[in-house]
Every structure is written in C-alpha cells, then in structure tokens.
N, C-alpha and C. Protein backbone atom coordinates (compact mmCIF):
# COMPACT_ATOMS: atom_id res chain seq x y z
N UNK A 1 92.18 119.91 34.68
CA UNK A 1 92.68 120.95 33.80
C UNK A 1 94.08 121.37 34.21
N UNK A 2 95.19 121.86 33.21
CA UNK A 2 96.12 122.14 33.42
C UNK A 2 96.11 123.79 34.11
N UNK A 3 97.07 124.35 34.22
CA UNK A 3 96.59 125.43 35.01
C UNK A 3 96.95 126.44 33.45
N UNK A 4 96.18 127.72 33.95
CA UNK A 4 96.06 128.68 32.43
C UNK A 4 97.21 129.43 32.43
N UNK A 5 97.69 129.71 31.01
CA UNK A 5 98.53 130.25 31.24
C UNK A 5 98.41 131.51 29.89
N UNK A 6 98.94 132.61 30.28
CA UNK A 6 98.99 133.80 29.29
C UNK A 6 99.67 133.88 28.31
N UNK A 7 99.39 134.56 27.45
CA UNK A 7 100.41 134.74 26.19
C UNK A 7 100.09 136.47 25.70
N UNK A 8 101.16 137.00 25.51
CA UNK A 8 100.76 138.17 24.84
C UNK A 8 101.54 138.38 23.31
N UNK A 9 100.54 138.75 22.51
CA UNK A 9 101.17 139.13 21.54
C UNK A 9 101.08 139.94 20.94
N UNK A 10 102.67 140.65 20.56
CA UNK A 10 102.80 141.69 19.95
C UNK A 10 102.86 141.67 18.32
N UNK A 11 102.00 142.30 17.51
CA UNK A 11 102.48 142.53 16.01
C UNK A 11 103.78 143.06 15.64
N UNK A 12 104.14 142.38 14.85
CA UNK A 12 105.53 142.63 13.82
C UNK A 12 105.55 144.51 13.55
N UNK A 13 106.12 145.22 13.50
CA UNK A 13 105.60 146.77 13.04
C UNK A 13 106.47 146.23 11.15
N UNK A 14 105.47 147.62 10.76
CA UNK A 14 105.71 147.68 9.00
C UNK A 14 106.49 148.27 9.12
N UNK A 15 107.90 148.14 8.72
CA UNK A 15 109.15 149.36 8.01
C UNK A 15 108.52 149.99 6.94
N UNK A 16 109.04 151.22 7.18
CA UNK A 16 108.61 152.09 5.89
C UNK A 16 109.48 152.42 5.04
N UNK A 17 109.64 152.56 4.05
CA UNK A 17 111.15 152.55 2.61
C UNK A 17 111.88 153.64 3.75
N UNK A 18 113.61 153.23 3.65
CA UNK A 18 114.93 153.56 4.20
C UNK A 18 114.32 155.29 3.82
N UNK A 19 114.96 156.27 3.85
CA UNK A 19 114.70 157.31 3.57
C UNK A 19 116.09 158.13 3.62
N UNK A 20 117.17 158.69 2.28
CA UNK A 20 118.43 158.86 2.17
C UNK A 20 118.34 160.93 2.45
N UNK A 21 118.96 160.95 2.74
CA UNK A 21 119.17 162.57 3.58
C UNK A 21 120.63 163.02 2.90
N UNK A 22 120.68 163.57 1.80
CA UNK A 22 122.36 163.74 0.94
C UNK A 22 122.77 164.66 1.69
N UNK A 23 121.90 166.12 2.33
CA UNK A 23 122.88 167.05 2.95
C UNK A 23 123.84 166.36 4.47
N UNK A 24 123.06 165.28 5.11
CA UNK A 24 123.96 164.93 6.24
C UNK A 24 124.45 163.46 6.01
N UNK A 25 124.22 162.84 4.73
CA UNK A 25 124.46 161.44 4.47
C UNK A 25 124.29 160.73 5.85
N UNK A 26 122.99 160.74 5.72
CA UNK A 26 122.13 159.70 6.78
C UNK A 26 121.24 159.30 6.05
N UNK A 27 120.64 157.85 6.94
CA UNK A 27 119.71 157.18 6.20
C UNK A 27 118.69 157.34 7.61
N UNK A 28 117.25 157.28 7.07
CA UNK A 28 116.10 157.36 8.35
C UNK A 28 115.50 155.96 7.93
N UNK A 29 114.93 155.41 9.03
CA UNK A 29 113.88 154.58 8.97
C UNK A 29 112.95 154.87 10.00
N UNK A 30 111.65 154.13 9.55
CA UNK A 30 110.59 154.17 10.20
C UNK A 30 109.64 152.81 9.95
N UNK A 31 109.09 153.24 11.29
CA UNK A 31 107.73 152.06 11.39
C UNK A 31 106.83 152.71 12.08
N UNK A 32 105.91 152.08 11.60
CA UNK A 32 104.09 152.09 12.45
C UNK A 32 104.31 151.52 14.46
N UNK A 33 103.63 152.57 14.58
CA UNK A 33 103.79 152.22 16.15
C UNK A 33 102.69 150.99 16.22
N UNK A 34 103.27 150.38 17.50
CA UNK A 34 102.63 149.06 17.80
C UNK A 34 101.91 149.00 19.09
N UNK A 35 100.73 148.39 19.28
CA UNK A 35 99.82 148.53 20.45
C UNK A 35 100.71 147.87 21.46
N UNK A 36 100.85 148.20 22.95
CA UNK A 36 101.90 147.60 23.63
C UNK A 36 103.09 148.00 23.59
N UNK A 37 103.79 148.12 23.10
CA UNK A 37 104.91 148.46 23.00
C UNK A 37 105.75 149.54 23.86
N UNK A 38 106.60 148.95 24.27
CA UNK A 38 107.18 150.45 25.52
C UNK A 38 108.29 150.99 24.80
N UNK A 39 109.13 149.63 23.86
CA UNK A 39 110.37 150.57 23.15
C UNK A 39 110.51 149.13 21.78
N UNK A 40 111.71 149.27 21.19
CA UNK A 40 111.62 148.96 20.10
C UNK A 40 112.83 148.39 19.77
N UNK A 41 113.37 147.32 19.26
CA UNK A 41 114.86 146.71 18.84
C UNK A 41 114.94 147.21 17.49
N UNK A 42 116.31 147.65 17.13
CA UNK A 42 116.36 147.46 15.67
C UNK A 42 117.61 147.00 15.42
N UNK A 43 117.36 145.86 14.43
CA UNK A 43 118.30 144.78 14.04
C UNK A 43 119.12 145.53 12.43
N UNK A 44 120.35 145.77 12.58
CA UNK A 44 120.98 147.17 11.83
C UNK A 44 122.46 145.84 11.02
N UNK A 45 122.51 145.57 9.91
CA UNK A 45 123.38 144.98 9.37
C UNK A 45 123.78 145.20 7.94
N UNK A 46 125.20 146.16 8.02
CA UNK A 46 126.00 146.95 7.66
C UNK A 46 125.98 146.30 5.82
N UNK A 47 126.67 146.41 4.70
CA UNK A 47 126.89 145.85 3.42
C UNK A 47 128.15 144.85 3.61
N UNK A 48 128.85 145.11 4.66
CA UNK A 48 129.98 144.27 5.08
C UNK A 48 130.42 143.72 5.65
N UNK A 49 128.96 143.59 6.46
CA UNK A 49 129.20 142.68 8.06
C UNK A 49 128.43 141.11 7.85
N UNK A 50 128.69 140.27 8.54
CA UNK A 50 128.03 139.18 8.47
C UNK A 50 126.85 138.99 9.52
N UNK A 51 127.14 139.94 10.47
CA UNK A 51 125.73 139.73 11.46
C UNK A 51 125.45 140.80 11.53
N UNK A 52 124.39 140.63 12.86
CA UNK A 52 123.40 142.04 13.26
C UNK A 52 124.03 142.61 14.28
N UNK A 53 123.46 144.24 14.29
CA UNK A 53 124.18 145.19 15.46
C UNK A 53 122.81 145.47 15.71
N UNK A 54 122.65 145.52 17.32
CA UNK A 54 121.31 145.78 18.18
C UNK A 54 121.22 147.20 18.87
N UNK A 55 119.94 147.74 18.44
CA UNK A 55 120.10 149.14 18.79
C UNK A 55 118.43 149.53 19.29
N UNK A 56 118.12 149.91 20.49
CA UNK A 56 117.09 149.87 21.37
C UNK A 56 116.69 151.55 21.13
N UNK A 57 115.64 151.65 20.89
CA UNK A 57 114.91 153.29 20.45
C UNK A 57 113.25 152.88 21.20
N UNK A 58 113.01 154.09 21.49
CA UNK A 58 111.96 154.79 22.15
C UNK A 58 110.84 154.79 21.36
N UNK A 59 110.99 155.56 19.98
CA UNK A 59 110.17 156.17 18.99
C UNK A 59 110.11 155.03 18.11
N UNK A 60 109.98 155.94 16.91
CA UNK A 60 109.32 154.75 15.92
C UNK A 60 110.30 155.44 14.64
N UNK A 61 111.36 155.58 15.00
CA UNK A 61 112.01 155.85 14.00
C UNK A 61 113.61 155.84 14.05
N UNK A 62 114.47 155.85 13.60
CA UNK A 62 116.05 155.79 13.33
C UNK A 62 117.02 156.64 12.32
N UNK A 63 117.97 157.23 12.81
CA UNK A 63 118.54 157.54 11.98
C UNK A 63 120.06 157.49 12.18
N UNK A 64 120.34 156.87 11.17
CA UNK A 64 121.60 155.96 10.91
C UNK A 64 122.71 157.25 10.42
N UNK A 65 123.59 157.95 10.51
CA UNK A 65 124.89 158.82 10.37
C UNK A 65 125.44 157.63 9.89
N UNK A 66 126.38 156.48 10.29
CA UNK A 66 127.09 155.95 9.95
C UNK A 66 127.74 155.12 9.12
N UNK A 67 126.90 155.36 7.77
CA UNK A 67 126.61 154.48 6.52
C UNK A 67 127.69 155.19 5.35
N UNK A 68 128.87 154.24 5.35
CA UNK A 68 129.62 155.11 4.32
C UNK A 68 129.28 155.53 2.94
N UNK A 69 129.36 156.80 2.66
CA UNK A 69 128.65 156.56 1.01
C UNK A 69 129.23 155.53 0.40
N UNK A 70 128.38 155.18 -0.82
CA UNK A 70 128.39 154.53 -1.55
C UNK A 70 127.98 152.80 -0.91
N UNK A 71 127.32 152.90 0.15
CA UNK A 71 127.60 151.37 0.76
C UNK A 71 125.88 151.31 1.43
N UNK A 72 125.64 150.10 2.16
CA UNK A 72 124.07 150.45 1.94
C UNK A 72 124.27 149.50 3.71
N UNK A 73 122.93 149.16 4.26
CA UNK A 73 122.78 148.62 5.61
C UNK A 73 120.85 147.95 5.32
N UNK A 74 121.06 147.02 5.80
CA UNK A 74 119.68 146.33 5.95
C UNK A 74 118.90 146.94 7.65
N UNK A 75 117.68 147.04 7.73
CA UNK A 75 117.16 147.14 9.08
C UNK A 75 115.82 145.97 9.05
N UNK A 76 116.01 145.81 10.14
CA UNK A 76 114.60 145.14 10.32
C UNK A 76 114.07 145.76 12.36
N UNK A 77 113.02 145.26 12.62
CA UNK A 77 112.69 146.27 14.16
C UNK A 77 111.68 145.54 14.33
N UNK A 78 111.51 144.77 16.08
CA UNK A 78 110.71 144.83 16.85
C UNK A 78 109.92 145.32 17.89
N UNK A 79 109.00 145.07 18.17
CA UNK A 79 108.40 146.04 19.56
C UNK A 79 108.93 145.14 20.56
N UNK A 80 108.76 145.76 21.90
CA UNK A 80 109.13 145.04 23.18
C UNK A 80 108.41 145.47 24.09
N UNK A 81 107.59 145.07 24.63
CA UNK A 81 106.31 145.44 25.98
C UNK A 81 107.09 145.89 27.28
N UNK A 82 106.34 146.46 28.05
CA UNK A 82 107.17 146.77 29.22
C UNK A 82 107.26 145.81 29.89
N UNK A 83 106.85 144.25 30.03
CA UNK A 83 107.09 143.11 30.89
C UNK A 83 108.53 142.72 29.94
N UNK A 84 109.06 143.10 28.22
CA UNK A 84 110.46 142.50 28.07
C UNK A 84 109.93 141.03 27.52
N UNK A 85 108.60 141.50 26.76
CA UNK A 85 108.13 140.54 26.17
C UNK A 85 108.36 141.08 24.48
N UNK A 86 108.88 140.12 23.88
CA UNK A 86 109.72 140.53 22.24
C UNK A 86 108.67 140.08 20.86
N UNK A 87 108.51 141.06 20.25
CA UNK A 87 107.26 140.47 19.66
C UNK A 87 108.35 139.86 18.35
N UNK A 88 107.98 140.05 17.17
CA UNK A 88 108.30 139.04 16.18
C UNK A 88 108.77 140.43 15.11
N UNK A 89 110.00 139.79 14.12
CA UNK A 89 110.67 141.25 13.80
C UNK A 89 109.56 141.55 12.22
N UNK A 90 109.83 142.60 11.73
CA UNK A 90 109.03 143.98 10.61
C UNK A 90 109.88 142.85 9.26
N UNK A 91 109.11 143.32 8.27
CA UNK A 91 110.16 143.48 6.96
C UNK A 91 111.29 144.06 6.90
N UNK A 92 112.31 143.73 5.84
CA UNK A 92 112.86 144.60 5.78
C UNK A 92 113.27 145.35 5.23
N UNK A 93 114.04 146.71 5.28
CA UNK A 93 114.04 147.55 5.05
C UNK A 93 115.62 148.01 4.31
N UNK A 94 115.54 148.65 3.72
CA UNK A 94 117.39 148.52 2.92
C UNK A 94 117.93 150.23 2.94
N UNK A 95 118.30 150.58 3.67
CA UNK A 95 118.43 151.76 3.37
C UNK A 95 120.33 152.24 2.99
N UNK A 96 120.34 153.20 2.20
CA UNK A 96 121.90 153.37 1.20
C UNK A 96 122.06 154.77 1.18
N UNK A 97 123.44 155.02 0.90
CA UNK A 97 123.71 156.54 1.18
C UNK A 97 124.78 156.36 -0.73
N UNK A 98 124.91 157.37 -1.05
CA UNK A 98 124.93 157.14 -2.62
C UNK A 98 126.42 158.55 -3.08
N UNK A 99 127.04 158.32 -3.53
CA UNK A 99 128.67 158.73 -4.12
C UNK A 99 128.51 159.25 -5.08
N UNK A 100 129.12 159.94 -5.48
CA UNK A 100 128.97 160.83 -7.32
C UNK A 100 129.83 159.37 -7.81
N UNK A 101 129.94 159.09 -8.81
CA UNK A 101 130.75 157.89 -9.26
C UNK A 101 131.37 158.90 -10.20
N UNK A 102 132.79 157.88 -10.43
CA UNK A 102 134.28 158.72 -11.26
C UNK A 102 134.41 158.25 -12.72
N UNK A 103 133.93 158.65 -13.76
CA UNK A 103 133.91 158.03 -15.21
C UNK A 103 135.44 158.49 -15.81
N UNK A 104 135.82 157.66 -16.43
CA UNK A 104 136.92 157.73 -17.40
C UNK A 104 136.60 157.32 -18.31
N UNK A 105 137.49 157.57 -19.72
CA UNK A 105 136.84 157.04 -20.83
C UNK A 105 138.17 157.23 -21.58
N UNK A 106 138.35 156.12 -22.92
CA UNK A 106 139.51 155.99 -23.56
C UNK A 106 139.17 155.95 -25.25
N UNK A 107 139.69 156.24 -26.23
CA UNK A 107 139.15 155.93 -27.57
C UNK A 107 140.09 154.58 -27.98
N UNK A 108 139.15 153.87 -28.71
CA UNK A 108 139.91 152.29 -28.82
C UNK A 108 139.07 151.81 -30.30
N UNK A 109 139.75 151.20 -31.18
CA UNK A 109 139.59 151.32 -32.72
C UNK A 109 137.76 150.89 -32.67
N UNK A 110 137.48 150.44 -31.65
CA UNK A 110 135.77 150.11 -31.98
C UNK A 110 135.00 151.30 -31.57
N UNK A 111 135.56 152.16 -30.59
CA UNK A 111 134.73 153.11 -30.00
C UNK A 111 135.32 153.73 -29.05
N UNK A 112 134.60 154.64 -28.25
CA UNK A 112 134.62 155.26 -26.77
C UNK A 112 134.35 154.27 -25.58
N UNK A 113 135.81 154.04 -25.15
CA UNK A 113 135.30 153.25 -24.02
C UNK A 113 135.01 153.90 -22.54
N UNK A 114 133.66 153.34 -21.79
CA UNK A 114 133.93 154.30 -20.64
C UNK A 114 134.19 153.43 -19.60
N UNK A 115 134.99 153.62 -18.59
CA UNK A 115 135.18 153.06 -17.29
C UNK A 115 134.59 153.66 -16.29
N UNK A 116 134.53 152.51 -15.11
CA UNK A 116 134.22 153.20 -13.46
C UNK A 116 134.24 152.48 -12.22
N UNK A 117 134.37 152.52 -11.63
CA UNK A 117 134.69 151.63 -10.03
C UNK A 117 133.30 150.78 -10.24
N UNK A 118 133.10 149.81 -9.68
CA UNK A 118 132.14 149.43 -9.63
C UNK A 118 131.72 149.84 -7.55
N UNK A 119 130.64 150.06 -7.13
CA UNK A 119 130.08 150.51 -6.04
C UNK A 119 128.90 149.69 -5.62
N UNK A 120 129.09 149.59 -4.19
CA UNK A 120 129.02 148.65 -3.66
C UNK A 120 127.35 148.38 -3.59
N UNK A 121 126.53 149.25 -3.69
CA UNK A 121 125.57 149.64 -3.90
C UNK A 121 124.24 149.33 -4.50
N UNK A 122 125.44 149.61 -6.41
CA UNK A 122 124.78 150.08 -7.30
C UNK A 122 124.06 148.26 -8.01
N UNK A 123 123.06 148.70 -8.44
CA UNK A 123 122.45 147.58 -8.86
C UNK A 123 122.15 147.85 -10.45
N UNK A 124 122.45 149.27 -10.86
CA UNK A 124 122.57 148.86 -12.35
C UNK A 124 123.22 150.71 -12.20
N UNK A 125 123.92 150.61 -13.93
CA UNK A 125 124.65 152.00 -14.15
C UNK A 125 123.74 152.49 -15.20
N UNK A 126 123.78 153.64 -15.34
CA UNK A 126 123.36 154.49 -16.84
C UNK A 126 124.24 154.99 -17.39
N UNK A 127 124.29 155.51 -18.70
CA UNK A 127 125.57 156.09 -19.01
C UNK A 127 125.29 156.77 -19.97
N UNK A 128 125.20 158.11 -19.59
CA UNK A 128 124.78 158.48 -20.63
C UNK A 128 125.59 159.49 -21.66
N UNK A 129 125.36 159.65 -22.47
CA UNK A 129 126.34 160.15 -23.92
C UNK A 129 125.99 160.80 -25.29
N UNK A 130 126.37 162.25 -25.47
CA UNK A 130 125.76 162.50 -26.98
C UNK A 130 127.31 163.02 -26.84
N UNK A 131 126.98 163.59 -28.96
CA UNK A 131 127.96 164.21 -29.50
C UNK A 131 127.51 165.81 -29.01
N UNK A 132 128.75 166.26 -29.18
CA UNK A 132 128.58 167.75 -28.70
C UNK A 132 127.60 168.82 -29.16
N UNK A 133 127.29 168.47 -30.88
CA UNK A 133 126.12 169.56 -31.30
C UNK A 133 124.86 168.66 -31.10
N UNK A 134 124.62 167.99 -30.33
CA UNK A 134 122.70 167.13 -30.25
C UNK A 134 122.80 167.92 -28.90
N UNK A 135 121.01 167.92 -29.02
CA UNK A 135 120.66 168.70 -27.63
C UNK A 135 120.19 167.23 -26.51
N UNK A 136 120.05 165.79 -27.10
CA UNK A 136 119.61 165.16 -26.83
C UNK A 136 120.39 164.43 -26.22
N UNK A 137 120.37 163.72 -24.92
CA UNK A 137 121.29 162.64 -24.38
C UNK A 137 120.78 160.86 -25.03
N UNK A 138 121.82 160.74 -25.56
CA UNK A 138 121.66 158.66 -25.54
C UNK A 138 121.95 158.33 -24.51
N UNK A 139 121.23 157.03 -23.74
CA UNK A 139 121.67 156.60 -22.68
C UNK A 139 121.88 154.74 -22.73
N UNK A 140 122.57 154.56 -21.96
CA UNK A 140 122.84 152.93 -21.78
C UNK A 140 122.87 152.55 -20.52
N UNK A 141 121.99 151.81 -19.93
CA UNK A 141 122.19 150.70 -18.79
C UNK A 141 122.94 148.92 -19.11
N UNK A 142 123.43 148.77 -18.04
CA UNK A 142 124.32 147.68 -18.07
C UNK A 142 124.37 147.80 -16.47
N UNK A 143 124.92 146.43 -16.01
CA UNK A 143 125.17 146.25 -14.53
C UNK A 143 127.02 145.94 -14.69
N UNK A 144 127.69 145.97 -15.83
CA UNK A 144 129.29 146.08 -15.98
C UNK A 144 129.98 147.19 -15.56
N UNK A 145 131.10 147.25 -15.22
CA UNK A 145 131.63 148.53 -15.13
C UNK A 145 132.33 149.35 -16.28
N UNK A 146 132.30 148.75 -17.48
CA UNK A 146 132.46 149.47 -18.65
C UNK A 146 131.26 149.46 -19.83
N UNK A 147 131.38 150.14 -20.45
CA UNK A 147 130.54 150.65 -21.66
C UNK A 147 131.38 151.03 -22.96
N UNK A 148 130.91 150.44 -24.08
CA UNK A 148 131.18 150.36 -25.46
C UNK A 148 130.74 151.89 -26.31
N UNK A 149 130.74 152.78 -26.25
CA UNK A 149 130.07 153.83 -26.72
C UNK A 149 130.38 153.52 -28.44
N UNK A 150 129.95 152.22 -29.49
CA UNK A 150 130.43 151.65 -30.72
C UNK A 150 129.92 152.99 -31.48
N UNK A 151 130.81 152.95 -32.40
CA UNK A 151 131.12 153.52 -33.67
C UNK A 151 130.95 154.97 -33.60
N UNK A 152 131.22 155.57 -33.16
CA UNK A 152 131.00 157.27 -32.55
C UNK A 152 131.41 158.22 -34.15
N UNK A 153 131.26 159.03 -34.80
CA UNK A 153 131.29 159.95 -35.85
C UNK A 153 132.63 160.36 -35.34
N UNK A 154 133.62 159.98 -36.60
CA UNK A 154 134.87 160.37 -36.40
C UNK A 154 135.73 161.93 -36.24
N UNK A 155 136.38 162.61 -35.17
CA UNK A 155 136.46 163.70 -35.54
C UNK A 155 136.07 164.40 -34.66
N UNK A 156 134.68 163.85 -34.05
CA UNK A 156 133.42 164.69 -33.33
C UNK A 156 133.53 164.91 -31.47
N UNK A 157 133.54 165.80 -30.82
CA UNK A 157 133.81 165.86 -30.02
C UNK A 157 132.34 164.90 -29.01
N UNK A 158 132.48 164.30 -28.40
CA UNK A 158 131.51 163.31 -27.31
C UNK A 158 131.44 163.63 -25.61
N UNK A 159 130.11 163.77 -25.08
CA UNK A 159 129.97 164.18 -23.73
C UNK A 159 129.57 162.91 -23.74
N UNK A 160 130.05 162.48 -22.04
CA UNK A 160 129.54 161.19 -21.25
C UNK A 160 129.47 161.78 -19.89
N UNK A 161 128.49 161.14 -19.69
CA UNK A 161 127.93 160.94 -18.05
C UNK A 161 127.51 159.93 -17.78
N UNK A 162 127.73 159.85 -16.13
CA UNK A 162 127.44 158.64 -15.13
C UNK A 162 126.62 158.73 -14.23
N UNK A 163 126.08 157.77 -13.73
CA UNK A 163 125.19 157.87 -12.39
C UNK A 163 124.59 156.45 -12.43
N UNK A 164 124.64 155.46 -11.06
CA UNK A 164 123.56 154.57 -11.12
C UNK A 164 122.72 154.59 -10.15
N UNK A 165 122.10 153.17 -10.12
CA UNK A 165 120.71 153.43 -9.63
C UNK A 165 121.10 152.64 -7.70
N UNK A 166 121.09 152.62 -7.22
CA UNK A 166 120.87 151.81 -5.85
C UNK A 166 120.23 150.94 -5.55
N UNK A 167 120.30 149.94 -4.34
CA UNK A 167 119.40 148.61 -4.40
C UNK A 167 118.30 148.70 -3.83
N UNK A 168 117.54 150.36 -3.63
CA UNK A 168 116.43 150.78 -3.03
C UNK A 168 115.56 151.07 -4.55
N UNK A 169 116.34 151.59 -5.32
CA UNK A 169 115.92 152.24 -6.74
C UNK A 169 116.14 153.34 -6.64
N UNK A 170 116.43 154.24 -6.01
CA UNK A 170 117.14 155.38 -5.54
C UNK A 170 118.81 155.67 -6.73
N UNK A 171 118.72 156.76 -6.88
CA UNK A 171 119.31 157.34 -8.04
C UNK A 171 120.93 158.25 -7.48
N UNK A 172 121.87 157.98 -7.49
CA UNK A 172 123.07 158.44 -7.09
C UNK A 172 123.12 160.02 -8.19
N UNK A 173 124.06 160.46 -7.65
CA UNK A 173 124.46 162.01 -8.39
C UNK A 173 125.19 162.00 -9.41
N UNK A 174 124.67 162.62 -10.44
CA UNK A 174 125.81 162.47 -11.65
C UNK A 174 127.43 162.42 -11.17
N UNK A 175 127.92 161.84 -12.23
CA UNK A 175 129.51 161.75 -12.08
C UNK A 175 129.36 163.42 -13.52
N UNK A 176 130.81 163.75 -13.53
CA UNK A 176 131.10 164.79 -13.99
C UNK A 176 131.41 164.34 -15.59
N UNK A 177 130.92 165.75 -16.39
CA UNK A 177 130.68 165.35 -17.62
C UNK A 177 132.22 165.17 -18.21
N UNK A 178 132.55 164.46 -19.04
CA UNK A 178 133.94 164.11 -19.32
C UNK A 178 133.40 164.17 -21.13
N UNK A 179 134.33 164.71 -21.70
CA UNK A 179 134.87 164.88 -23.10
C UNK A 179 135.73 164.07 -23.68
C-alpha cells in the first residue's frame, strides 16, 4: 500500500446579492459562513480592470467604499482553514453604486428628442414622459442613449424623466424633470 494521505475540504461559501448603501455609496457583500474556515479571500474586480484585487476578511462579509458611482465591481470569496488550506471560490456576485443620470432633450421635425451619457452600469434606460395636463406618465425602455418621444401634440408643453436600471436590476435615481 501506498502510504495515506489527507485531504481536506472546504465548501465554496454562497454570495448573497451585492447590497447598494446610497447614503455612503458603498456596496456590501456577504456569504454563508463555512465549516473550517479561519478567514476568507475575496476576489474584488473593478468595471475597468482586467484582473483581480485580493482582499483577506475575518467575517463573512465586505464592504466596498470604493466603487465610483455609476460603475459596478464583480466579487467572488473563498474560505481558508487555519493550516492555509484554500477551498474553491462562491458565485458571483455583482455589486454597483448608481448616479442620477443627466437628460437633455431637443425638438426635431419628428419629435422630442431625448439624450444622455450612456453609464457604465446601466443595462437598460426608462424614459419616461407625459404632456403637462395627464396625471399619467408614458414610459419607454431602450438600451440606446437616445429616445424618439414621435409625434408629441403641437404647442403642448412635455415632462421627461430618466432613470435606468443596473446590471444587478437595481434601479438608479431619477434624473431631473426637464420641460
């Protein structure tokens, strides 16, 4: 017989959805604690970086300050035993910090056109728009950075608003109502 040899293994921990904090624009993450485990890697890669930044925690949780609005960071996290044995990394996890977005809008012989930065973020826009006497908002999604508001009642004064959605599904802050 060959001689025996040990293996230990640690489970992957579950990330739990990014979690966005608007009063300090931080993002939290979390995971399920893992049997074994003395501390924890978390593998942290930015919307603009090409690799990973390594960041060693105690707990079972993170919180990221450094996420510019409008821009988002992937996590993923392992356990690590106190022998510095590395178990195998979590799902992952996407967490985004979210910008009022800046609408402009122009009249052009087909309609109301609206403009806006596109953000780095956003995975689809809404846009939403009535005439000044409806109590009711129309709205439009598109993943473009402009919108056609076609054939508008000539004369009539028009509210538009902005806001999109994030690549969590998470909902950014209106942009300001523009006339």
């Amino acid at each position: 017989f060959s001689k025996a040899k040990s293996l230990v293994y640690i489970e992957p921990p579950k990330m739990n959805a990014a979690v966005y904090n608007s009063a300090s624009n931080s993002v939290t993450v979390s995971w399920n604690s893992v049997n074994g485990a003395a501390k924890y890697q978390i593998a942290r890669r930015p919307s603009n970086a090409s690799s990973y930044e390594y960041i060693f925690v105690n707990g079972t949780s993170y919180t990221d300050k450094s996420i510019p609005q409008g821009k988002f960071c992937s996590y993923q996290v392992r356990a690590i035993s106190a022998a510095d044995v590395y178990g195998f990394w979590s799902n992952t996890a996407v967490g985004e910090t979210f910008t009022k977005p800046e609408l402009t809008m122009s009249n052009t012989p087909s309609g109301i056109l609206a403009q806006w930065d596109k953000i780095d973020n956003a995975s689809s826009y809404t846009l939403y728009y009535k005439e000044a006497s409806d109590s009711r908002w129309s709205s439009a999604n598109t993943s473009a950075n402009t919108y056609l508001v076609n054939s508008p009642n000539p004369s009539k004064l028009y509210f538009l608003q902005l806001r999109y959605t994030g690549r969590s599904g998470g909902q950014s802050p209106f942009s300001d109502v523009k006339s």
